[in-house]
C-alpha atoms as a PDB file:
ATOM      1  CA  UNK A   1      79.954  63.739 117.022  1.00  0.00           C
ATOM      2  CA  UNK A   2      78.035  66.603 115.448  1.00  0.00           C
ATOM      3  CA  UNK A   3      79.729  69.140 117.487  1.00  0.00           C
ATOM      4  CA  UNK A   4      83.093  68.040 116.874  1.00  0.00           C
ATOM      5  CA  UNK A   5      82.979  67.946 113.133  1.00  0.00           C
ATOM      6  CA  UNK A   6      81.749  71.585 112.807  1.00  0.00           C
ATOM      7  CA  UNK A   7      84.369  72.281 115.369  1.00  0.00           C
ATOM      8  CA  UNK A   8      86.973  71.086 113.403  1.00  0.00           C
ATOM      9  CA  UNK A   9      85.370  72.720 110.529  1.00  0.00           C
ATOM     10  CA  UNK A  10      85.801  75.860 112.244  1.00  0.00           C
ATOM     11  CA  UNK A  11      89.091  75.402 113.050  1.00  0.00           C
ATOM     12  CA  UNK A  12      89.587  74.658 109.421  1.00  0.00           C
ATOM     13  CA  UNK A  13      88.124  77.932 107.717  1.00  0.00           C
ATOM     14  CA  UNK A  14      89.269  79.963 110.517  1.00  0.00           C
ATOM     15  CA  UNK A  15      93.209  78.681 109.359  1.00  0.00           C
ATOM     16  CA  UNK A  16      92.766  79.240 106.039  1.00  0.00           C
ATOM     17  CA  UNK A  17      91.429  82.735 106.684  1.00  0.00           C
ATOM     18  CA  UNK A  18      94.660  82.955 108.957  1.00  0.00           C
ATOM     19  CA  UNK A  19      96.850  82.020 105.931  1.00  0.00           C
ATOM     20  CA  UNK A  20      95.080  84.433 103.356  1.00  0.00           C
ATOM     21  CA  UNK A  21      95.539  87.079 105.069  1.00  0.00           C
ATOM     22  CA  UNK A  22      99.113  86.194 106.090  1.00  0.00           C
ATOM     23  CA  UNK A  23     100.277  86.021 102.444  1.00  0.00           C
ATOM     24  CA  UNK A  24      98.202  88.980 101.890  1.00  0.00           C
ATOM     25  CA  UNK A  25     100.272  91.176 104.035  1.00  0.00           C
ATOM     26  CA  UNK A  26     103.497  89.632 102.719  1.00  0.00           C
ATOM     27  CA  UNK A  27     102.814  90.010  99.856  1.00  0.00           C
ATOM     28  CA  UNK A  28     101.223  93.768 100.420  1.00  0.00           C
ATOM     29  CA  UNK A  29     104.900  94.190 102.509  1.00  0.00           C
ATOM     30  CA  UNK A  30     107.075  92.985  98.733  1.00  0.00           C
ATOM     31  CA  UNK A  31     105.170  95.812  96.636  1.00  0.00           C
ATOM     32  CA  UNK A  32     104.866  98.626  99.370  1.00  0.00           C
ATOM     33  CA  UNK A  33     106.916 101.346  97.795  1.00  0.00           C
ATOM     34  CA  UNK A  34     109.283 103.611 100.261  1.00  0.00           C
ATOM     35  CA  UNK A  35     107.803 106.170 102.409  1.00  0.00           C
ATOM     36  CA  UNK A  36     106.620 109.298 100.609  1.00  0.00           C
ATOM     37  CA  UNK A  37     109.710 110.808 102.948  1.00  0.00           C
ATOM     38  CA  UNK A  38     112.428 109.003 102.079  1.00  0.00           C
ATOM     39  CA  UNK A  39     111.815 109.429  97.959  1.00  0.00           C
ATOM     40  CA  UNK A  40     113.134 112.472  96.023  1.00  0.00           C
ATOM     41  CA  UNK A  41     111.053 115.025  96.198  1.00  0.00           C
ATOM     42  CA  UNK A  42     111.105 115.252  92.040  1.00  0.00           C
ATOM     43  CA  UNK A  43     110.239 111.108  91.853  1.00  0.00           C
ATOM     44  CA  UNK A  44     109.725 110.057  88.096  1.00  0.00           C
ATOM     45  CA  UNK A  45     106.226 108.391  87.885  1.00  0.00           C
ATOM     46  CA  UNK A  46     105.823 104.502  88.396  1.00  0.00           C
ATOM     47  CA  UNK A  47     107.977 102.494  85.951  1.00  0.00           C
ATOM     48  CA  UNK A  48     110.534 105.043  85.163  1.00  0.00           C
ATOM     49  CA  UNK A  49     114.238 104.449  86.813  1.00  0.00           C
ATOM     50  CA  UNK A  50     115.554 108.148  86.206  1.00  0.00           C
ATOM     51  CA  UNK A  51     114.285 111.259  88.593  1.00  0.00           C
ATOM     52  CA  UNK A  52     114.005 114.301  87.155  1.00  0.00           C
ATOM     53  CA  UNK A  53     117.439 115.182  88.674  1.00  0.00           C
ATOM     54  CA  UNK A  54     118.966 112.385  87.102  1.00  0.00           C
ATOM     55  CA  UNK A  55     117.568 113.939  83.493  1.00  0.00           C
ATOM     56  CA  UNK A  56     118.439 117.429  84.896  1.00  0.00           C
ATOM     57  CA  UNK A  57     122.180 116.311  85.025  1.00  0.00           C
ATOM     58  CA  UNK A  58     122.669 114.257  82.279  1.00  0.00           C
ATOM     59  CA  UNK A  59     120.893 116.515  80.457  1.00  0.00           C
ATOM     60  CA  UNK A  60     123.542 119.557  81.456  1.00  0.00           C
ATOM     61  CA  UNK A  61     126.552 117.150  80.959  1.00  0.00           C
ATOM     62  CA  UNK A  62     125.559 116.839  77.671  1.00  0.00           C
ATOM     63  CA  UNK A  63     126.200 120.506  77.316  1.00  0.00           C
ATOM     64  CA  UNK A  64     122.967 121.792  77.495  1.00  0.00           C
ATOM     65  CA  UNK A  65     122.021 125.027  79.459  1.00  0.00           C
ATOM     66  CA  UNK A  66     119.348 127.071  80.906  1.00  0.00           C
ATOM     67  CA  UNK A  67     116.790 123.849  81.171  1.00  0.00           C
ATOM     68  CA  UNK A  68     113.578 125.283  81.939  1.00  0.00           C
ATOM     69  CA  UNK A  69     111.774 122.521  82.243  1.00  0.00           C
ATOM     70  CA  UNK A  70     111.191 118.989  82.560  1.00  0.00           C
ATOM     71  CA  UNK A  71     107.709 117.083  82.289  1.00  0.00           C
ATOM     72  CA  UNK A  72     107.222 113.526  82.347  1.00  0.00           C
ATOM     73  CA  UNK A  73     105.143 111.851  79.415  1.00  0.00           C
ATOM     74  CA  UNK A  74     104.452 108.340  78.366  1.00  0.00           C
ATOM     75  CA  UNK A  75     107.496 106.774  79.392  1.00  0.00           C
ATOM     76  CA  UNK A  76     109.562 109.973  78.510  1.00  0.00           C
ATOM     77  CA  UNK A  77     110.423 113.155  79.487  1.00  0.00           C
ATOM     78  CA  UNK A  78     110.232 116.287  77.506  1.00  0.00           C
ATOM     79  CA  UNK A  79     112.633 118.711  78.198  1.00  0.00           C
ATOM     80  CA  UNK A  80     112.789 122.573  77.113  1.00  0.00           C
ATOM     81  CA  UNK A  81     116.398 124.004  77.058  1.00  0.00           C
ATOM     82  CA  UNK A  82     119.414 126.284  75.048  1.00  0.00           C
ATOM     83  CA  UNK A  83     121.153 124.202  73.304  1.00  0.00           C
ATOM     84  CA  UNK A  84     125.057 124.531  73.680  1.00  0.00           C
ATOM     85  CA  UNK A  85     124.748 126.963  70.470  1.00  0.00           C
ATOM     86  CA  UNK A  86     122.163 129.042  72.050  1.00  0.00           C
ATOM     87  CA  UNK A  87     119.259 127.773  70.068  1.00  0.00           C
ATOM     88  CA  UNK A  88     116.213 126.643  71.919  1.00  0.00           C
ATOM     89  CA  UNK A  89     115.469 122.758  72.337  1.00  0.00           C
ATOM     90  CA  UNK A  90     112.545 120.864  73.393  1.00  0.00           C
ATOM     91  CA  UNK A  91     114.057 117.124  74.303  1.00  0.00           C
ATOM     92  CA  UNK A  92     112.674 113.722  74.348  1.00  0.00           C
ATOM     93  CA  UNK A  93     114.377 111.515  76.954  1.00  0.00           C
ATOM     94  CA  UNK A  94     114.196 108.298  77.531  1.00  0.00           C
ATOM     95  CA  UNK A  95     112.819 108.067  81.348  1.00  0.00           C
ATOM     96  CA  UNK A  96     114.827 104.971  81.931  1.00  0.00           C
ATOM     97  CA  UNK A  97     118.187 105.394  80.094  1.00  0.00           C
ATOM     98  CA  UNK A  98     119.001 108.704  79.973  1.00  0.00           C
ATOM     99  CA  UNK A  99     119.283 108.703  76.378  1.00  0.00           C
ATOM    100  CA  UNK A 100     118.328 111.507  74.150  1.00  0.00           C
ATOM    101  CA  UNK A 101     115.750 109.978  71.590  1.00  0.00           C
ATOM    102  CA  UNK A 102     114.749 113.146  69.717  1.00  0.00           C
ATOM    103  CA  UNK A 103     115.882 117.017  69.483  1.00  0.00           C
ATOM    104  CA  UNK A 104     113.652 119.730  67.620  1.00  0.00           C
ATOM    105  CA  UNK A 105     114.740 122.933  67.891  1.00  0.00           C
ATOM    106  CA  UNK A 106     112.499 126.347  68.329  1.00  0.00           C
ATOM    107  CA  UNK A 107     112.537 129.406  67.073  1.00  0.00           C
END
């Protein structure tokens, strides 16, 4: 009777144990992110929707030119460009809309 009790408590744990690790890998499966290979090779950083090409084009369709650069920081990216007047521009973009937030100009 002895036997068949920690049996069946065996059986028991080794279930549950089946289970955890189950959800575990479905769940591990839901927040996997794509294959290093399939993502742009300029991928904003976690939580942002826009790549840098996305803020490269809008950013030129707004009229801007000769954008030299483009640098992600907190939740933003700063942009250094020519304005469509010539004058130098460091941007602040929003990293998920697109939108222009603030413009200072350089000398």
């Amino acid at each position: 009777m002895q036997a068949l009790k920690s049996t069946s408590r065996r059986a028991l744990i080794a279930l549950a144990a089946a289970s955890a690790v189950g959800l575990g890998l479905a769940q591990a499966q839901t927040t996997t992110p794509a294959p290093a290979a399939t993502q742009p090779a300029a991928m904003a950083p976690a939580g942002a929707q826009l790549t840098i090409r996305d803020i490269y084009d809008r950013i030129e369709a707004a009229g801007y030119r000769e954008i030299r650069e483009i640098e992600w920081d907190d939740g933003r990216y700063e942009v250094k460009a020519l304005s469509a007047q010539g004058e130098r521009v460091k941007l602040h973009v929003n990293g998920r809309t697109g939108e222009v937030e603030h413009t200072r100009t350089g000398k």
